[in-house]
N, C-alpha and C. Protein backbone atom coordinates (compact mmCIF):
# COMPACT_ATOMS: atom_id res chain seq x y z
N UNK A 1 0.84 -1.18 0.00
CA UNK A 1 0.00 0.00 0.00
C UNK A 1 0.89 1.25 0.00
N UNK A 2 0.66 2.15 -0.61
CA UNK A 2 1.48 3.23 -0.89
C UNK A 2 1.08 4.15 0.35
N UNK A 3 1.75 4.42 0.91
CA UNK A 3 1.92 5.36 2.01
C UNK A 3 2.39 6.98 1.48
N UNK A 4 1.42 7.67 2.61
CA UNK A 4 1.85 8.73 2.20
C UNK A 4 1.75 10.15 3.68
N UNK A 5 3.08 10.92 3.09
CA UNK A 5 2.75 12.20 4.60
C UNK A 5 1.84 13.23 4.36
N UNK A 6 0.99 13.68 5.17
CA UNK A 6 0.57 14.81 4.88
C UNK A 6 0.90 15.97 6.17
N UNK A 7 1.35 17.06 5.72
CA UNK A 7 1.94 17.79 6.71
C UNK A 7 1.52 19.32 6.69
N UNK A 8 0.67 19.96 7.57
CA UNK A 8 0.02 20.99 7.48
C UNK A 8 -0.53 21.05 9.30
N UNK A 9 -0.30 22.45 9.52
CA UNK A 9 -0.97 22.92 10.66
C UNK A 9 -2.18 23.15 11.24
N UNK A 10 -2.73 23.14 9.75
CA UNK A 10 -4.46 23.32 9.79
C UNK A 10 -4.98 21.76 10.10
N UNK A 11 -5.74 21.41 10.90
CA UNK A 11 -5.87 20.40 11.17
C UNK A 11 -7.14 19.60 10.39
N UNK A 12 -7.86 20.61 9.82
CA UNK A 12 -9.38 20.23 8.83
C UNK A 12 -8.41 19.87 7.82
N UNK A 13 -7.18 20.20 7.61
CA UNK A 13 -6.77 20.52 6.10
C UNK A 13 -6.27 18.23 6.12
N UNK A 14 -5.42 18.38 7.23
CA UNK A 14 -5.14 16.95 7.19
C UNK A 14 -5.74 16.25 7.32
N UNK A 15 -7.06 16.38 7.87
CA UNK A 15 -8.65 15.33 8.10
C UNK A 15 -9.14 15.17 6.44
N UNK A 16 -9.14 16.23 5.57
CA UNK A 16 -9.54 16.27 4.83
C UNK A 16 -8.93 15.43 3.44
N UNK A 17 -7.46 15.81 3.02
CA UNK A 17 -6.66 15.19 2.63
C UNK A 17 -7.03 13.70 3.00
N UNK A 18 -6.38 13.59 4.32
CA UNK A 18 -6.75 11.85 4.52
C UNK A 18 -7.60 10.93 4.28
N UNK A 19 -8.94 11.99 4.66
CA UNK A 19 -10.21 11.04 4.03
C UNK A 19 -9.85 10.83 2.50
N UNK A 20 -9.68 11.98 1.97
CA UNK A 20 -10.00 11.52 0.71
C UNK A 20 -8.68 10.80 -0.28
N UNK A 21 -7.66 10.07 0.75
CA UNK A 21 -6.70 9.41 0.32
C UNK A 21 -7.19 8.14 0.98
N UNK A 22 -7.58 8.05 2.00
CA UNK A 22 -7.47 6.59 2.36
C UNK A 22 -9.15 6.15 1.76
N UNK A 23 -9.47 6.55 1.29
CA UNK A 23 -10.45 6.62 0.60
C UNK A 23 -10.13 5.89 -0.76
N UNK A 24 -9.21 6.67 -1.28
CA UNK A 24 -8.46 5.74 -2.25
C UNK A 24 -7.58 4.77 -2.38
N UNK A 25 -7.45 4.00 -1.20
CA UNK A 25 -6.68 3.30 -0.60
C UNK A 25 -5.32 3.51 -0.80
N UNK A 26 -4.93 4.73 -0.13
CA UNK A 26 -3.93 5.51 0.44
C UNK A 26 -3.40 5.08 1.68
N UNK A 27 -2.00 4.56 2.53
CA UNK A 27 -2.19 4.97 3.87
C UNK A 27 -1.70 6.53 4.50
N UNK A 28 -2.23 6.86 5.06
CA UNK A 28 -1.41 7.97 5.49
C UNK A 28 -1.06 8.00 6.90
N UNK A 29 -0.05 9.47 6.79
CA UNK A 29 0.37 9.13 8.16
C UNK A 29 0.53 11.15 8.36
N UNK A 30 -0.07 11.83 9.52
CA UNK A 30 0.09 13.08 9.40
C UNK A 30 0.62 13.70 10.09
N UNK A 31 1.46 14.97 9.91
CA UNK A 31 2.06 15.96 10.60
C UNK A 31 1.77 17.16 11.12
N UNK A 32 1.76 17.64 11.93
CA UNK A 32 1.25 19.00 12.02
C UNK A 32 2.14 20.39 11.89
N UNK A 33 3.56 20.01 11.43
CA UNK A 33 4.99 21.03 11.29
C UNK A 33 5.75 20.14 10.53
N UNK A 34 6.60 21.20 10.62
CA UNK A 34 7.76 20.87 9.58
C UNK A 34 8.76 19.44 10.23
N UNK A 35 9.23 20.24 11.51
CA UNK A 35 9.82 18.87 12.62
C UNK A 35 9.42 17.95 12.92
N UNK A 36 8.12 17.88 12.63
CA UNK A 36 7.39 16.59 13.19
C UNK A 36 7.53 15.49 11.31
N UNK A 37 7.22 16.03 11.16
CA UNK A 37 7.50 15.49 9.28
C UNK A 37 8.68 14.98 9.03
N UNK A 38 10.01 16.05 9.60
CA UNK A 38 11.41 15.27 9.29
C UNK A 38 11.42 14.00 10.33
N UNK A 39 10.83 14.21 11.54
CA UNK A 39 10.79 13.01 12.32
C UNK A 39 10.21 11.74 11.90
N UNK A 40 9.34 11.86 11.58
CA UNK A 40 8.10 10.93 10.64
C UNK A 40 8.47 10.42 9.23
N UNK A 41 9.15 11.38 8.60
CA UNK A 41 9.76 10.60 7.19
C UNK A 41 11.08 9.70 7.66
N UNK A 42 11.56 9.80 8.85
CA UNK A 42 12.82 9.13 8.97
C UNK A 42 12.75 7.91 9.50
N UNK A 43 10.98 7.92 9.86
CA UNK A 43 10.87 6.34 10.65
C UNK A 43 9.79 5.95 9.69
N UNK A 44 9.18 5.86 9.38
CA UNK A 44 8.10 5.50 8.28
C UNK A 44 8.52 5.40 6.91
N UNK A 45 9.61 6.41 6.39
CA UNK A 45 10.04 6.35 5.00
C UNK A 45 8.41 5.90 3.99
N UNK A 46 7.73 7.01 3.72
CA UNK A 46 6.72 7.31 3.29
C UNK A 46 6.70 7.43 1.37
N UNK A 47 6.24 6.87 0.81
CA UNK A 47 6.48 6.86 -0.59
C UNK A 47 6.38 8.51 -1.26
N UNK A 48 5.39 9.39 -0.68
CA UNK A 48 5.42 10.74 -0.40
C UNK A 48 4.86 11.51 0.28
N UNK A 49 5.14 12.65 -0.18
CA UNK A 49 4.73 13.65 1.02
C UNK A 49 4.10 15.15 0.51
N UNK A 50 3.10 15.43 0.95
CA UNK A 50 2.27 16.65 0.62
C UNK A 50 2.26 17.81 2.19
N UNK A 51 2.94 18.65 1.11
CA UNK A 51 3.56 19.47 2.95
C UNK A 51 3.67 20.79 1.97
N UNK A 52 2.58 21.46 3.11
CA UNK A 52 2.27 23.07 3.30
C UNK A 52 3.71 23.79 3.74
N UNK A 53 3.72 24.84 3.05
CA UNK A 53 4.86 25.35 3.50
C UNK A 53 4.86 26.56 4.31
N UNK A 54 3.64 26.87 4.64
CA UNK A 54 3.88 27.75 5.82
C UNK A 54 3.04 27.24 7.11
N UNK A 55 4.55 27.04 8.26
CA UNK A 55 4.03 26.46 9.11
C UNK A 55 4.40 26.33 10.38
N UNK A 56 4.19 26.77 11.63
CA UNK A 56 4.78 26.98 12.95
C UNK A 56 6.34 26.06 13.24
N UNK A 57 7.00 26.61 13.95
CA UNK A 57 7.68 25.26 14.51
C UNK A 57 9.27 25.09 13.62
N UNK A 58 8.49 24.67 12.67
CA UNK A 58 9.72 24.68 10.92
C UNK A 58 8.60 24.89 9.94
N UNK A 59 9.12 25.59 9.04
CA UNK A 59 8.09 25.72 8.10
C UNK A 59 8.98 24.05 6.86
N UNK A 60 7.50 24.38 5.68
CA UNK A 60 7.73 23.28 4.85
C UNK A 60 9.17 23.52 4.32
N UNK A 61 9.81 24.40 3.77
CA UNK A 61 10.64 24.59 2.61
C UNK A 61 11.84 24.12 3.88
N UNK A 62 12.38 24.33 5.02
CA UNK A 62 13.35 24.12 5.73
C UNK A 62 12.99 22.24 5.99
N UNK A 63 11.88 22.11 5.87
CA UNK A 63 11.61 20.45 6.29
C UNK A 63 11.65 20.06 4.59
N UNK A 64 11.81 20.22 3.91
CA UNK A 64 11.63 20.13 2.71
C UNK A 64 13.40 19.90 2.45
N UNK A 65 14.10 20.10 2.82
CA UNK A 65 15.70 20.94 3.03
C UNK A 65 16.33 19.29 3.76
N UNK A 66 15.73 19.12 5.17
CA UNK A 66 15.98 18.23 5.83
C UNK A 66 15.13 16.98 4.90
N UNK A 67 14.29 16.93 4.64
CA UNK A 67 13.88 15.45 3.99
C UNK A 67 14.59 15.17 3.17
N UNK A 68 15.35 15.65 2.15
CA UNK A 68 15.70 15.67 1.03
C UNK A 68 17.33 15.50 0.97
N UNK A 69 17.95 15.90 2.34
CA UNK A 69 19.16 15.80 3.06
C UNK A 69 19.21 13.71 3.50
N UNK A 70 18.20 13.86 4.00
CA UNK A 70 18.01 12.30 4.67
C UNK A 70 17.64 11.68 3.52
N UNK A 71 17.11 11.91 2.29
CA UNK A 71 16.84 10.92 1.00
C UNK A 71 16.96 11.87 0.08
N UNK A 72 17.50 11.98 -0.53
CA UNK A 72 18.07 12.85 -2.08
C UNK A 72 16.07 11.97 -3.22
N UNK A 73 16.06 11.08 -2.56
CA UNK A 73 14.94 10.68 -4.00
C UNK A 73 13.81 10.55 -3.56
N UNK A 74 13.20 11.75 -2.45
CA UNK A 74 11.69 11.79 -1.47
C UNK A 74 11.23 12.44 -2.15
N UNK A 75 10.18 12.42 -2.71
CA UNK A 75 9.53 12.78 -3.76
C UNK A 75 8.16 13.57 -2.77
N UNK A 76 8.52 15.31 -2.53
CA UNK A 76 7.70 15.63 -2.25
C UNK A 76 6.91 16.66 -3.13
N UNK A 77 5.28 17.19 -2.52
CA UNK A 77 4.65 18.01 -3.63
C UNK A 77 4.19 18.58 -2.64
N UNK A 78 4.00 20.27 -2.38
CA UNK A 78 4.36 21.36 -1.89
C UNK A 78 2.92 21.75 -1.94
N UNK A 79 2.41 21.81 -0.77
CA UNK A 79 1.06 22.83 -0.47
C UNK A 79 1.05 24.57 -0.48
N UNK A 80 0.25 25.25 -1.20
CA UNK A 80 0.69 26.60 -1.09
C UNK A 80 -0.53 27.52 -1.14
N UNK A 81 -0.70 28.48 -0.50
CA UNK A 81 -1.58 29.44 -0.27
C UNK A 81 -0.95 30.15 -1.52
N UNK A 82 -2.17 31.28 -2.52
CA UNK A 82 -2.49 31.77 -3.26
C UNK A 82 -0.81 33.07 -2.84
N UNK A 83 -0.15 33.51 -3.78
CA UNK A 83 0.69 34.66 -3.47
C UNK A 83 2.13 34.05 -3.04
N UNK A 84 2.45 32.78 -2.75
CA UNK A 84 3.67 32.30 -2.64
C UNK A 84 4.82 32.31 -3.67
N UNK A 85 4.15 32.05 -4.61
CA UNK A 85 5.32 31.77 -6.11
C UNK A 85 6.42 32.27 -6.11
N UNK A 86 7.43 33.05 -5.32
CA UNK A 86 8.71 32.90 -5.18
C UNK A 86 8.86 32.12 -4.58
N UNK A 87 8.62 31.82 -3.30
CA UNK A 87 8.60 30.11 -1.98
C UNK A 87 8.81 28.95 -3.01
N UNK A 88 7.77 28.79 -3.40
CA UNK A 88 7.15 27.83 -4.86
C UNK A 88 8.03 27.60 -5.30
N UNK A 89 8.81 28.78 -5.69
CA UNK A 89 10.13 28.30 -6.88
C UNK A 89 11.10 27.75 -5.84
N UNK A 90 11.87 28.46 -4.83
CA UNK A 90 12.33 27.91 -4.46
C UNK A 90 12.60 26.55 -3.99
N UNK A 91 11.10 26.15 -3.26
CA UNK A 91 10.57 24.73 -3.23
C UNK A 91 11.33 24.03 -4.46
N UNK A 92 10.74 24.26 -5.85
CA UNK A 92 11.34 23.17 -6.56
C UNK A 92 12.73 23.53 -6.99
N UNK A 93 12.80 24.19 -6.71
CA UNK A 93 14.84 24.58 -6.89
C UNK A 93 15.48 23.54 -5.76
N UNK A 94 14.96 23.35 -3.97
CA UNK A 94 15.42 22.54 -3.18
C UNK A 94 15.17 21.14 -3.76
N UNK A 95 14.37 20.60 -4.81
CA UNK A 95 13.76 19.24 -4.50
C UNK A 95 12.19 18.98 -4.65
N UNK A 96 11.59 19.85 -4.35
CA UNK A 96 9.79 19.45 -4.49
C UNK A 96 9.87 18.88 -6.02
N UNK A 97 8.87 18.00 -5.77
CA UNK A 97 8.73 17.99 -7.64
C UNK A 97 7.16 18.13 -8.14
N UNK A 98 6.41 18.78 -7.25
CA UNK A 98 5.46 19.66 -7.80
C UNK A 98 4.65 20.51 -6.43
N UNK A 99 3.33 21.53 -7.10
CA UNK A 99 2.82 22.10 -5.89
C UNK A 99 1.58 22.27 -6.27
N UNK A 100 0.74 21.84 -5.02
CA UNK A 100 -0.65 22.49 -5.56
C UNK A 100 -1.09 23.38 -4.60
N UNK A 101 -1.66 24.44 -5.48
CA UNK A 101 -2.38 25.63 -4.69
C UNK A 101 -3.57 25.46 -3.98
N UNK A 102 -3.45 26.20 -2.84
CA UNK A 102 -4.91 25.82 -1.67
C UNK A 102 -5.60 27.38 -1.83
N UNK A 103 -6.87 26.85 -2.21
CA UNK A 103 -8.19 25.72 -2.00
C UNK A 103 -7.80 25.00 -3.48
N UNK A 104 -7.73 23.78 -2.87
CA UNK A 104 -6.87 23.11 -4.25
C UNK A 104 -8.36 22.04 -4.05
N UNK A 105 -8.62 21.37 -5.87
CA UNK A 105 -9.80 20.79 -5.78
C UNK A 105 -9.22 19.26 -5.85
N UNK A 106 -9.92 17.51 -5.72
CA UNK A 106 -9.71 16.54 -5.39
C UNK A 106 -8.64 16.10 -6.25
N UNK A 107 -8.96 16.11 -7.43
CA UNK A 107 -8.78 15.73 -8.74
C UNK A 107 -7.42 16.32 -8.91
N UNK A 108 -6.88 17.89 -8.17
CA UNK A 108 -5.68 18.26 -8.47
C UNK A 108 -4.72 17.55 -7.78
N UNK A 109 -4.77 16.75 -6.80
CA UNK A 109 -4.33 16.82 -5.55
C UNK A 109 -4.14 15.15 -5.73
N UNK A 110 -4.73 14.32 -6.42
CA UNK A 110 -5.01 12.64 -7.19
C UNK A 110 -3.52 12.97 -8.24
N UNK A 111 -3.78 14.14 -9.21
CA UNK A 111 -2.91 13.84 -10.12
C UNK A 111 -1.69 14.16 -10.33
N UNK A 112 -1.39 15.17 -9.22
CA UNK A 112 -0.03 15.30 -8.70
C UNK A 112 0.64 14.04 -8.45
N UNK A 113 0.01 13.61 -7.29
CA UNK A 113 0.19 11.95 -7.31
C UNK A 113 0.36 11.37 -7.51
N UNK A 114 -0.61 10.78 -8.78
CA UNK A 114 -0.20 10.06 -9.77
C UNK A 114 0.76 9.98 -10.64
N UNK A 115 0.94 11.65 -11.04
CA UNK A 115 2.03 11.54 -12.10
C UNK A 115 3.62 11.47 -11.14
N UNK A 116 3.78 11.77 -9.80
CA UNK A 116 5.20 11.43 -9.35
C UNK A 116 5.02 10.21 -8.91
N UNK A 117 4.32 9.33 -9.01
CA UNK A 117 4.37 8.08 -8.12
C UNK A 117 4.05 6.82 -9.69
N UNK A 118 3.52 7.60 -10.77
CA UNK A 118 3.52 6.80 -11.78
C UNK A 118 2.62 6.11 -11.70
């Protein structure tokens, strides 16, 4: 079963996500910061990871920094509020290999997915 992180502070945001991954017979496993995510990808080793990048504690792009330090081939895709797109870039300059914008709809959020996980 393909496992996956979801990492965001908003806590509807990870209820929400999850349902509608394990829904698709997803497992997931969730974070609520950036630190808690580098902790969690290092014991779970998660096939990927969908992580907001603004976020108490550590934000995504510094946990994004550390995941990617601990596995050069973690294939993450970058949550982003509307107005980020320098972050964004940077994101995939560190490693992200895609992002979807929030209020992001089901279908965007499936095919990100799909297309890094094949």
């Amino acid at each position: 079963m393909t496992k996956i992180l979801i990492v965001d502070d908003a806590e509807f945001l990870r209820v929400r996500i999850s349902k509608m991954l394990t829904g698709d017979g997803f497992e997931v496993i969730e974070a609520e910061n950036g630190a808690r995510a580098v902790q969690l990808y290092q014991t779970h080793k998660p096939d990927m990871v969908l992580m907001d990048i603004t976020m108490p504690e550590m934000d995504g792009l510094t946990a994004l920094k550390h995941i990617r330090a601990f596995d050069p081939q973690a294939k993450v895709v970058m949550l982003t509020a509307l107005g980020q797109e320098s972050v964004v870039l940077e994101a995939i300059k560190t490693g992200a290999r895609d992002f979807v914008v929030k209020p992001f709809e089901r279908e965007r959020v499936l095919n990100a997915i799909n297309k890094i996980l094949g």
